[in-house]
PDB file of N, CA and C in Angstrom:
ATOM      1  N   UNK A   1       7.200 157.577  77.654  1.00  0.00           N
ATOM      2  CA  UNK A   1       7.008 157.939  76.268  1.00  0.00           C
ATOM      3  C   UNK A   1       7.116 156.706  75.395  1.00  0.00           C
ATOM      4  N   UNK A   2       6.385 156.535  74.556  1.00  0.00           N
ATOM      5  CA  UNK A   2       6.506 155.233  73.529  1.00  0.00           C
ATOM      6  C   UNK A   2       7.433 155.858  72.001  1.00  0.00           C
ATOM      7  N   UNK A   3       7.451 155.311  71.263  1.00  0.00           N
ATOM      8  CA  UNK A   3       8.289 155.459  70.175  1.00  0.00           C
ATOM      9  C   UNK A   3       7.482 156.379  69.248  1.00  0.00           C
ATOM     10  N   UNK A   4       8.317 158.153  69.176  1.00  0.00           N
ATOM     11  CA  UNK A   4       8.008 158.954  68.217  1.00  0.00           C
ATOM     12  C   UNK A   4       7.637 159.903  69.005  1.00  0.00           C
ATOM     13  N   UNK A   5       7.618 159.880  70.561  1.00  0.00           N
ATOM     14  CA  UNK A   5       6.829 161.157  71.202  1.00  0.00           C
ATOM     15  C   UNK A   5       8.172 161.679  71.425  1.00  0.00           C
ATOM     16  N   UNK A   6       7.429 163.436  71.548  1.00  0.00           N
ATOM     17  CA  UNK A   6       8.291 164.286  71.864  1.00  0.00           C
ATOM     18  C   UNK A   6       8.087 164.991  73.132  1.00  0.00           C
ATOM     19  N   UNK A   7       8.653 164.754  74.462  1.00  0.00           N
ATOM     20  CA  UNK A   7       8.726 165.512  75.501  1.00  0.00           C
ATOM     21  C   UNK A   7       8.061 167.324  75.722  1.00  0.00           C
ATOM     22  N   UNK A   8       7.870 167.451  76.586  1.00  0.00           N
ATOM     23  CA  UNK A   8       7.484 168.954  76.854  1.00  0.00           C
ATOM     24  C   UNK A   8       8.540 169.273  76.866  1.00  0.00           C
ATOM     25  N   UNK A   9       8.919 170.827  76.436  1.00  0.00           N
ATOM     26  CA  UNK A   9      10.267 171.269  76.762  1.00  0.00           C
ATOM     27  C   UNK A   9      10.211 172.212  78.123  1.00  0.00           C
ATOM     28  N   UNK A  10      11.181 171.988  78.602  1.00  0.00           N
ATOM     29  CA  UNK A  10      11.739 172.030  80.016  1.00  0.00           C
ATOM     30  C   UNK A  10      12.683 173.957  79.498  1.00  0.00           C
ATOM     31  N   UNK A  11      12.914 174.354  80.312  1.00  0.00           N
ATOM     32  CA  UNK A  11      14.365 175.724  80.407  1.00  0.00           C
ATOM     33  C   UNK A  11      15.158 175.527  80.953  1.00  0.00           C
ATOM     34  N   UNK A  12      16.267 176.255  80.506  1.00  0.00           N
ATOM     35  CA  UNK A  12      17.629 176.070  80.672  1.00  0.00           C
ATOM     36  C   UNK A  12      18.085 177.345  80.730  1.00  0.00           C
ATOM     37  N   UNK A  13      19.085 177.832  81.533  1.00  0.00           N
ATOM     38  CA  UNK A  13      19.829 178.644  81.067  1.00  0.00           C
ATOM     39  C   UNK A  13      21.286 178.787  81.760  1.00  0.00           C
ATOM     40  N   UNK A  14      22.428 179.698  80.956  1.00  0.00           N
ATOM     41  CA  UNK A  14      24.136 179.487  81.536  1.00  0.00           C
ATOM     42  C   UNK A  14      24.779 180.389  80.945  1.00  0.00           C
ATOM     43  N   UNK A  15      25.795 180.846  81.768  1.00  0.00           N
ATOM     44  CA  UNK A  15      26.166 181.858  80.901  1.00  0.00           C
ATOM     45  C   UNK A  15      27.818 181.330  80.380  1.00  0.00           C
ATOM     46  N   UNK A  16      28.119 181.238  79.713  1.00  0.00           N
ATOM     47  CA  UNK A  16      28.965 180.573  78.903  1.00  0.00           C
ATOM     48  C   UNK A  16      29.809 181.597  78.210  1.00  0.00           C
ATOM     49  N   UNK A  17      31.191 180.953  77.615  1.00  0.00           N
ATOM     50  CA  UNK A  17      31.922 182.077  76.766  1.00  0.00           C
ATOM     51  C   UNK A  17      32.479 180.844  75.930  1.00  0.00           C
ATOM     52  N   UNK A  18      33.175 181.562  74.593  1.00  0.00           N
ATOM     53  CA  UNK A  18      33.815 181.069  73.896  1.00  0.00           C
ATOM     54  C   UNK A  18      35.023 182.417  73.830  1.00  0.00           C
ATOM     55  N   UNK A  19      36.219 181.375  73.595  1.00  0.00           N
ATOM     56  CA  UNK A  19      37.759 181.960  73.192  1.00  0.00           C
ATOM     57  C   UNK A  19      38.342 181.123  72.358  1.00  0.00           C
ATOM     58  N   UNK A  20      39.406 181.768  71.641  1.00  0.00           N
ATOM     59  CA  UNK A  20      39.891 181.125  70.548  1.00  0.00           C
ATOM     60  C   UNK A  20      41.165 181.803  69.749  1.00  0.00           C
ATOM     61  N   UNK A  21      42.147 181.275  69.582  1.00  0.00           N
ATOM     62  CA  UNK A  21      43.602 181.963  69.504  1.00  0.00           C
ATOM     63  C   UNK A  21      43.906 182.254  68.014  1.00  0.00           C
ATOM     64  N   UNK A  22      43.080 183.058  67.603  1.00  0.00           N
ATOM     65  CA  UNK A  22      43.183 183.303  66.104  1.00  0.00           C
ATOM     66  C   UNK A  22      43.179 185.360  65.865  1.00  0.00           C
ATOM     67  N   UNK A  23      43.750 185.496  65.335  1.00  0.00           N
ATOM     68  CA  UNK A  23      43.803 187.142  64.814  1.00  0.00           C
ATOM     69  C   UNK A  23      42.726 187.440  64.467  1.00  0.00           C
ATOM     70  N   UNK A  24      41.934 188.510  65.052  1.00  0.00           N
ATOM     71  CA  UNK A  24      41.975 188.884  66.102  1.00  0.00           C
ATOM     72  C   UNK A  24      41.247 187.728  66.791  1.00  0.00           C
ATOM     73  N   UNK A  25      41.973 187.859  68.151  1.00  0.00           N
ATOM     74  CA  UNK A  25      41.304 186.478  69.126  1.00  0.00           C
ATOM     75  C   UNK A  25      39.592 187.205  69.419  1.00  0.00           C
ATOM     76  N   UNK A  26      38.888 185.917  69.378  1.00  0.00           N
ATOM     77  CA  UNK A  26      37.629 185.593  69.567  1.00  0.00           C
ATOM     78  C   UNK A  26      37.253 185.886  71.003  1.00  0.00           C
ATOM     79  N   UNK A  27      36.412 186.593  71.339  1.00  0.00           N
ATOM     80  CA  UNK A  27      36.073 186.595  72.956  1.00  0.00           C
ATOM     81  C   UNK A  27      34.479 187.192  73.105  1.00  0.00           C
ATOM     82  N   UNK A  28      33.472 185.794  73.122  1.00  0.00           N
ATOM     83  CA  UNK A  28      32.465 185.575  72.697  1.00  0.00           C
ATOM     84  C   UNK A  28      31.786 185.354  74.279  1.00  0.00           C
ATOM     85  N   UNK A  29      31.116 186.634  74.800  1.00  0.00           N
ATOM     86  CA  UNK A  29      30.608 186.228  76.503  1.00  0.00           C
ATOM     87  C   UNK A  29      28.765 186.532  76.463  1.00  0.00           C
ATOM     88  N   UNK A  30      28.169 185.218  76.620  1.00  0.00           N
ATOM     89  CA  UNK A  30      26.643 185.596  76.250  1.00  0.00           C
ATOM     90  C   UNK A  30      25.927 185.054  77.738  1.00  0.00           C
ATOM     91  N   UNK A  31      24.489 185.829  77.750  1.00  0.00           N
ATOM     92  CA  UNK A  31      23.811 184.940  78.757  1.00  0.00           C
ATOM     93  C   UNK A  31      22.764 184.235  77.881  1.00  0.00           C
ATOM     94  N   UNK A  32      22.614 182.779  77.823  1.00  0.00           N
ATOM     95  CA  UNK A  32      22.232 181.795  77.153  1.00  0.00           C
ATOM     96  C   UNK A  32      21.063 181.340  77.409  1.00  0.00           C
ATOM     97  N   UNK A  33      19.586 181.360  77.173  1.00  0.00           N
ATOM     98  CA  UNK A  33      18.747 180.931  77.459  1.00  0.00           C
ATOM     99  C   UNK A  33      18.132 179.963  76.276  1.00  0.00           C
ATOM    100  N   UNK A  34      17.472 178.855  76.956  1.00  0.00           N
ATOM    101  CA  UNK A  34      17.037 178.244  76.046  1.00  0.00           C
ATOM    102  C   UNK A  34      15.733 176.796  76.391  1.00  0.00           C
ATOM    103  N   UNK A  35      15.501 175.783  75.434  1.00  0.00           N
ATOM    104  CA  UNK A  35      14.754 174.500  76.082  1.00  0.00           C
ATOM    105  C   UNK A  35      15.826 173.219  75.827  1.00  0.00           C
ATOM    106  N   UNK A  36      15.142 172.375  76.719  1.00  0.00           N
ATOM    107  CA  UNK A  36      15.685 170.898  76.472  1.00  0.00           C
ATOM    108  C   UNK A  36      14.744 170.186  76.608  1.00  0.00           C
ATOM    109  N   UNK A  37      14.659 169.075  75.200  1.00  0.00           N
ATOM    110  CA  UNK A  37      13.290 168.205  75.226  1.00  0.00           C
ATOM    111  C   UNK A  37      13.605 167.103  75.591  1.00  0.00           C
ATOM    112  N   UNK A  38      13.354 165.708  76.042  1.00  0.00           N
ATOM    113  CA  UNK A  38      13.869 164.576  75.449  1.00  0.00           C
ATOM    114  C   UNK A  38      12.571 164.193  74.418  1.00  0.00           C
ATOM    115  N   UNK A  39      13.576 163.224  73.433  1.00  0.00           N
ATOM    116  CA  UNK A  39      12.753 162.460  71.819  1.00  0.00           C
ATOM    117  C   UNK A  39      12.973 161.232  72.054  1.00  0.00           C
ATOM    118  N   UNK A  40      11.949 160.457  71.876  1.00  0.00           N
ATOM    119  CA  UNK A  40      11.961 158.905  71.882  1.00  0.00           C
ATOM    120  C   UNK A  40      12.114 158.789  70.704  1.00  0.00           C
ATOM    121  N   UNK A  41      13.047 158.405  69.905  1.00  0.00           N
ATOM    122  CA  UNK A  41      12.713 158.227  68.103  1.00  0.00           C
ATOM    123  C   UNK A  41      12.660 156.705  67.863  1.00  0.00           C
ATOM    124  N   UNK A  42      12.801 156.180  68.605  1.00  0.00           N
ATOM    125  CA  UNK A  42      12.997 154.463  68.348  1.00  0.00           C
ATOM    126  C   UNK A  42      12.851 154.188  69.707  1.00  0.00           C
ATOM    127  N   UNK A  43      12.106 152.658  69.912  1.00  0.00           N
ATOM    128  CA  UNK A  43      12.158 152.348  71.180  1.00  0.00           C
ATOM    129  C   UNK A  43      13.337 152.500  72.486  1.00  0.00           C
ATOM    130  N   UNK A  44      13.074 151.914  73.132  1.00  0.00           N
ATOM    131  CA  UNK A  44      14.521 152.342  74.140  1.00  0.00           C
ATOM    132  C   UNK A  44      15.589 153.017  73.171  1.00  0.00           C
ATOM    133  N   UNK A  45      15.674 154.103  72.427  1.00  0.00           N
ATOM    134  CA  UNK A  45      16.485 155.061  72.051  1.00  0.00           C
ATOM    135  C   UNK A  45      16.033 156.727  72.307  1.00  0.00           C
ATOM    136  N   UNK A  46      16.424 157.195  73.280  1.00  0.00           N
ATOM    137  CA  UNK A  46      15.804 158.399  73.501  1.00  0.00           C
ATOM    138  C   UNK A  46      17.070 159.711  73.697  1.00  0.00           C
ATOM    139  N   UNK A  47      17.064 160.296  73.030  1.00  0.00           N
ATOM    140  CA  UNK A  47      17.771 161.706  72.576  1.00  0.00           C
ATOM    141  C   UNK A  47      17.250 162.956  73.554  1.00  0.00           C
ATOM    142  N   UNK A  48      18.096 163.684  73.745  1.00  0.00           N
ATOM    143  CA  UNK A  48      17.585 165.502  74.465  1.00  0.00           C
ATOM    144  C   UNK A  48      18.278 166.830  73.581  1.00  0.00           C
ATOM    145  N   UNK A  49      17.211 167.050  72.825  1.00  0.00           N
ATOM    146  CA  UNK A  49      17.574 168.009  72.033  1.00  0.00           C
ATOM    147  C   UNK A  49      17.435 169.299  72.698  1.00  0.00           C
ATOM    148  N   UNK A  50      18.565 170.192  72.906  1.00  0.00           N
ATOM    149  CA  UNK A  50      18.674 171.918  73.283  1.00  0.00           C
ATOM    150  C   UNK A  50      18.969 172.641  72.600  1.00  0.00           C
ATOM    151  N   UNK A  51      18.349 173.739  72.313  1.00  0.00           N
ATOM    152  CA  UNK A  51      17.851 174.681  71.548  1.00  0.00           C
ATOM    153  C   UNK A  51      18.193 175.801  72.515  1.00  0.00           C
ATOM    154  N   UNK A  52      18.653 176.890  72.871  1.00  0.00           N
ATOM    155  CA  UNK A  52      19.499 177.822  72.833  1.00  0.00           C
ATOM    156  C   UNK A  52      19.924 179.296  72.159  1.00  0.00           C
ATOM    157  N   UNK A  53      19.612 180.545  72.327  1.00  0.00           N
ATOM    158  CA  UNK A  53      19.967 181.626  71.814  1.00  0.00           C
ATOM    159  C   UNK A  53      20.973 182.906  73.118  1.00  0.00           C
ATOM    160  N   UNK A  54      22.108 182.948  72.749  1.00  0.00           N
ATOM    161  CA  UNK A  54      22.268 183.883  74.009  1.00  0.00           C
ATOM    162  C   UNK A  54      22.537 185.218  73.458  1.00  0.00           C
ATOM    163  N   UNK A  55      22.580 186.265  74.328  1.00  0.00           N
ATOM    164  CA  UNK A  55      22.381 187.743  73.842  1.00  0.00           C
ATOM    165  C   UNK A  55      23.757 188.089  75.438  1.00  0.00           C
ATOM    166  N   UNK A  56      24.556 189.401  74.872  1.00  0.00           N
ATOM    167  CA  UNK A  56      25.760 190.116  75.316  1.00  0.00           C
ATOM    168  C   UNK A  56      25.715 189.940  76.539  1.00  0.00           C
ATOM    169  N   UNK A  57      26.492 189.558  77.748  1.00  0.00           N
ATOM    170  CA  UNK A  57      26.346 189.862  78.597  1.00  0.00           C
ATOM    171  C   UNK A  57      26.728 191.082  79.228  1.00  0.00           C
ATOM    172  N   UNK A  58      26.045 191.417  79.830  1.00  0.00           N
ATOM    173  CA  UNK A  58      26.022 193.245  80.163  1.00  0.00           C
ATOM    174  C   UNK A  58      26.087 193.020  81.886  1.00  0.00           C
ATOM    175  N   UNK A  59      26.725 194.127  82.338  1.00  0.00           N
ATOM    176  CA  UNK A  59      26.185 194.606  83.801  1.00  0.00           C
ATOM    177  C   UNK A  59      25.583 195.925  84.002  1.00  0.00           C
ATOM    178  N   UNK A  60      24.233 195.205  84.230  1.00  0.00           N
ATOM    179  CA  UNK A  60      23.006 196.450  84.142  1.00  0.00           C
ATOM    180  C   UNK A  60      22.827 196.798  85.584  1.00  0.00           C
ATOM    181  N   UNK A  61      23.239 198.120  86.027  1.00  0.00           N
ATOM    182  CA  UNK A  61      22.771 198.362  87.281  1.00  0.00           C
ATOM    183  C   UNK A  61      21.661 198.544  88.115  1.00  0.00           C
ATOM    184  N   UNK A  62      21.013 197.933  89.466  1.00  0.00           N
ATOM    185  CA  UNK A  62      20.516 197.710  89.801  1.00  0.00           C
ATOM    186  C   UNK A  62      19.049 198.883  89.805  1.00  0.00           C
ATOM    187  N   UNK A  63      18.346 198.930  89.318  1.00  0.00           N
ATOM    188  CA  UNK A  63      17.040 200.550  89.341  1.00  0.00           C
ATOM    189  C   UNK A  63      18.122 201.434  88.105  1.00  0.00           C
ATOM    190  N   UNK A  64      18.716 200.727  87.109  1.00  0.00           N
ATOM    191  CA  UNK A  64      19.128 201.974  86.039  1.00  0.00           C
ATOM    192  C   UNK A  64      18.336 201.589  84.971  1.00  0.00           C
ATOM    193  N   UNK A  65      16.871 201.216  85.231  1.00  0.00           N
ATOM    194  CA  UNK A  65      15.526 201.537  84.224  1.00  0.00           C
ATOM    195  C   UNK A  65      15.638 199.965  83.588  1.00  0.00           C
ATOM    196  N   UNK A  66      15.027 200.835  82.416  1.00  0.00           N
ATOM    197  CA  UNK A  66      15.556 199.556  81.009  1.00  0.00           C
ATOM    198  C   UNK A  66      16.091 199.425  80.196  1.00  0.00           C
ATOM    199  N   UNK A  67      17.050 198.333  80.670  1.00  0.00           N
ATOM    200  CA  UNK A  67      18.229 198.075  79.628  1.00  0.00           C
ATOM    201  C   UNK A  67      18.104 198.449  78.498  1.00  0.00           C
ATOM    202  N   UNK A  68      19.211 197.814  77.717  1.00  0.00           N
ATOM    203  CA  UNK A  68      19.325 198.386  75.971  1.00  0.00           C
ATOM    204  C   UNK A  68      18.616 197.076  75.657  1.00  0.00           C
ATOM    205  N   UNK A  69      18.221 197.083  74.029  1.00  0.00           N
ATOM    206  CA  UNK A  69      17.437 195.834  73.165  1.00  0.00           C
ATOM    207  C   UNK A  69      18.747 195.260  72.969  1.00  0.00           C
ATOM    208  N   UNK A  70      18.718 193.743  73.462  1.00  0.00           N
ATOM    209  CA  UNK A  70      20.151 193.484  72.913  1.00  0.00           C
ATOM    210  C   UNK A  70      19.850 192.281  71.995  1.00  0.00           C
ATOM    211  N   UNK A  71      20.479 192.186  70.931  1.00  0.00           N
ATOM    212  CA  UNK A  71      20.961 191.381  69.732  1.00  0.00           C
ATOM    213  C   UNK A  71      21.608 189.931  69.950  1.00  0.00           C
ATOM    214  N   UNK A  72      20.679 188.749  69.952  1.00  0.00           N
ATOM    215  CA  UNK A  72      21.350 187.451  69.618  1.00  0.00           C
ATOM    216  C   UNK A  72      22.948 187.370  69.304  1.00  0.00           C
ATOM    217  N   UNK A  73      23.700 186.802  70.042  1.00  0.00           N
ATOM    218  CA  UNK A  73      25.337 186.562  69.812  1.00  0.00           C
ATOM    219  C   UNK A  73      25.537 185.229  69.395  1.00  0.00           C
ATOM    220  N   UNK A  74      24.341 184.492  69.548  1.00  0.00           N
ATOM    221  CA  UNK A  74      24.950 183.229  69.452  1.00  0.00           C
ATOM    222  C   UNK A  74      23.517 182.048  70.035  1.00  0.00           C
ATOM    223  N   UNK A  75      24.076 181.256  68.806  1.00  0.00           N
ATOM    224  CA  UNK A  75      22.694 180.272  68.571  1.00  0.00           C
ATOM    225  C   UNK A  75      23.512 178.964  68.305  1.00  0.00           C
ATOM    226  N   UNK A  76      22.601 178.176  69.391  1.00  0.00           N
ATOM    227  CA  UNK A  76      23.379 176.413  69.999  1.00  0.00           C
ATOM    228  C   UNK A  76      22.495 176.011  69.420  1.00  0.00           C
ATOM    229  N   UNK A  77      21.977 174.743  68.806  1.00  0.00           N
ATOM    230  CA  UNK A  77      21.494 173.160  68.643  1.00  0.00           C
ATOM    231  C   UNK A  77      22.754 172.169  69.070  1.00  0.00           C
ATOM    232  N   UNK A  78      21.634 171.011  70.361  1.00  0.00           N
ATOM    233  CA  UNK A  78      22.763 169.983  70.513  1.00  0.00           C
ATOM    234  C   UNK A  78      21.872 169.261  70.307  1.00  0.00           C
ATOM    235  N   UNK A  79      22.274 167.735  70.053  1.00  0.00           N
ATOM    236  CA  UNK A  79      21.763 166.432  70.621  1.00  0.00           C
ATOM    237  C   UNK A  79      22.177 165.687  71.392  1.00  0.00           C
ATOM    238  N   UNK A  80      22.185 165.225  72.365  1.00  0.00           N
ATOM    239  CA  UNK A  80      22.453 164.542  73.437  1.00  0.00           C
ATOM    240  C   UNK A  80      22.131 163.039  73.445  1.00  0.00           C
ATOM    241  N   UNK A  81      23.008 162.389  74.180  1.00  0.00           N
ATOM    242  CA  UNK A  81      22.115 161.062  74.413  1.00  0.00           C
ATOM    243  C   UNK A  81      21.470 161.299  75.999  1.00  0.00           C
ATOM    244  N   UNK A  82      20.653 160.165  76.251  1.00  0.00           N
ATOM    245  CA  UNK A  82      19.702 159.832  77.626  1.00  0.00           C
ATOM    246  C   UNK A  82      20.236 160.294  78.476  1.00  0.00           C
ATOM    247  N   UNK A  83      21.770 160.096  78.948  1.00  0.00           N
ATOM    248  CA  UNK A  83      22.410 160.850  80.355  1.00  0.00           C
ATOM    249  C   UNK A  83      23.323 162.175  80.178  1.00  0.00           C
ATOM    250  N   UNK A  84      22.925 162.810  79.181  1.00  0.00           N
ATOM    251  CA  UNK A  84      23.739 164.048  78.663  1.00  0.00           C
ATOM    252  C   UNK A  84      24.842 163.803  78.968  1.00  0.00           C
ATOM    253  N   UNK A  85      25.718 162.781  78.207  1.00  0.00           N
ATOM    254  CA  UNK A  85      27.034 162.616  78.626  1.00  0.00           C
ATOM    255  C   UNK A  85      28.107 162.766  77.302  1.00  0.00           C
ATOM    256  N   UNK A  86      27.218 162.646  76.780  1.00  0.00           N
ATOM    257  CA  UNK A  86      27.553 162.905  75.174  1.00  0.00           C
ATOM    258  C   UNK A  86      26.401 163.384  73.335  1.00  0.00           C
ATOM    259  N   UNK A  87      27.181 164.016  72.839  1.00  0.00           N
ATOM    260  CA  UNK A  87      26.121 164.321  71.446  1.00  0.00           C
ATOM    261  C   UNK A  87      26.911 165.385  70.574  1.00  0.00           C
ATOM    262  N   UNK A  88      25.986 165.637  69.858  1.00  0.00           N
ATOM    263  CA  UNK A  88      26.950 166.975  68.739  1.00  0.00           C
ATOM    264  C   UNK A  88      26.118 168.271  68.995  1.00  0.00           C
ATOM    265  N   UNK A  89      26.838 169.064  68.808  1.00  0.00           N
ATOM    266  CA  UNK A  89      26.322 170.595  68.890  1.00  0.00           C
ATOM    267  C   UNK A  89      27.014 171.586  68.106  1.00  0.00           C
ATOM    268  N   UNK A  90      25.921 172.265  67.688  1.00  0.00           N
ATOM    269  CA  UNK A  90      25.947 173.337  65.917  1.00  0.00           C
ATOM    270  C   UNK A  90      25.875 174.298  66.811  1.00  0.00           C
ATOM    271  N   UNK A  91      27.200 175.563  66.753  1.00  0.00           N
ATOM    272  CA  UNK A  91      26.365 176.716  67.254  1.00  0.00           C
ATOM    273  C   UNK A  91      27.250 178.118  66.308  1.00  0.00           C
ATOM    274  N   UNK A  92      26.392 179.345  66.754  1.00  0.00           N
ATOM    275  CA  UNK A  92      27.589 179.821  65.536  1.00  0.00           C
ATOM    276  C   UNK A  92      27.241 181.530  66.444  1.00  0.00           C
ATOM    277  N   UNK A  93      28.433 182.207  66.165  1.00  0.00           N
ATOM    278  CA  UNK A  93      28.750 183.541  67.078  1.00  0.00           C
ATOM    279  C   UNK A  93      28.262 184.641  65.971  1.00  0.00           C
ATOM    280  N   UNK A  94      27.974 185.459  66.359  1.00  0.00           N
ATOM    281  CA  UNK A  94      27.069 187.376  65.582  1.00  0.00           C
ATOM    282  C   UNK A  94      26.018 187.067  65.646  1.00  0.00           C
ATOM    283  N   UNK A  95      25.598 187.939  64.459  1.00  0.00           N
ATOM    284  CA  UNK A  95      24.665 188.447  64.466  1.00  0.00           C
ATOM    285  C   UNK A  95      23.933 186.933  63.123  1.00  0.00           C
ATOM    286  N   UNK A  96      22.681 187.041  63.279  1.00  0.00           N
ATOM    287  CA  UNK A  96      22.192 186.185  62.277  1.00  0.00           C
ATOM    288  C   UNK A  96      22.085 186.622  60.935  1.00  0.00           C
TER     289      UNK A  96
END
């Protein structure tokens, strides 16, 4: 990639939780799907931005039809550097 291109985005997905020791405690369990691009924004400077929405995790039994419509819990943006070893990430729990 030369300076300013933006990668194809690739999929991802994890199922992840958040907890948190506050009244009433937080107990946030989603299955997370999402992309990861990498961005060249400057020469040898290249970023991997993930983008991310996860919805309730449920245990849906195996032939019990189709599930319920389920509702976004939770929406990630990160940025990363080149070896995903580090970056910042915005994400926020409910409903939008």
């Amino acid at each position: 990639m030369s300076g300013g291109d933006v990668g194809q985005p690739d999929h991802l997905r994890a199922d992840p939780f958040a907890v948190h020791a506050v009244n009433p405690p937080l107990d946030v369990r989603s299955n997370l799907n999402g992309t990861f691009t990498y961005m060249t924004v400057m020469p040898k400077q290249t970023n991997i931005l993930v983008v991310a929405t996860g919805t309730p995790a449920i245990q849906w039994p195996s032939g019990g039809g189709v599930g319920p419509v389920l509702v976004p819990n939770v929406h990630l943006r990160m940025v990363l550097d080149s070896e995903w070893k580090s970056g910042t990430a915005y994400y926020g729990h409910g409903s939008p």
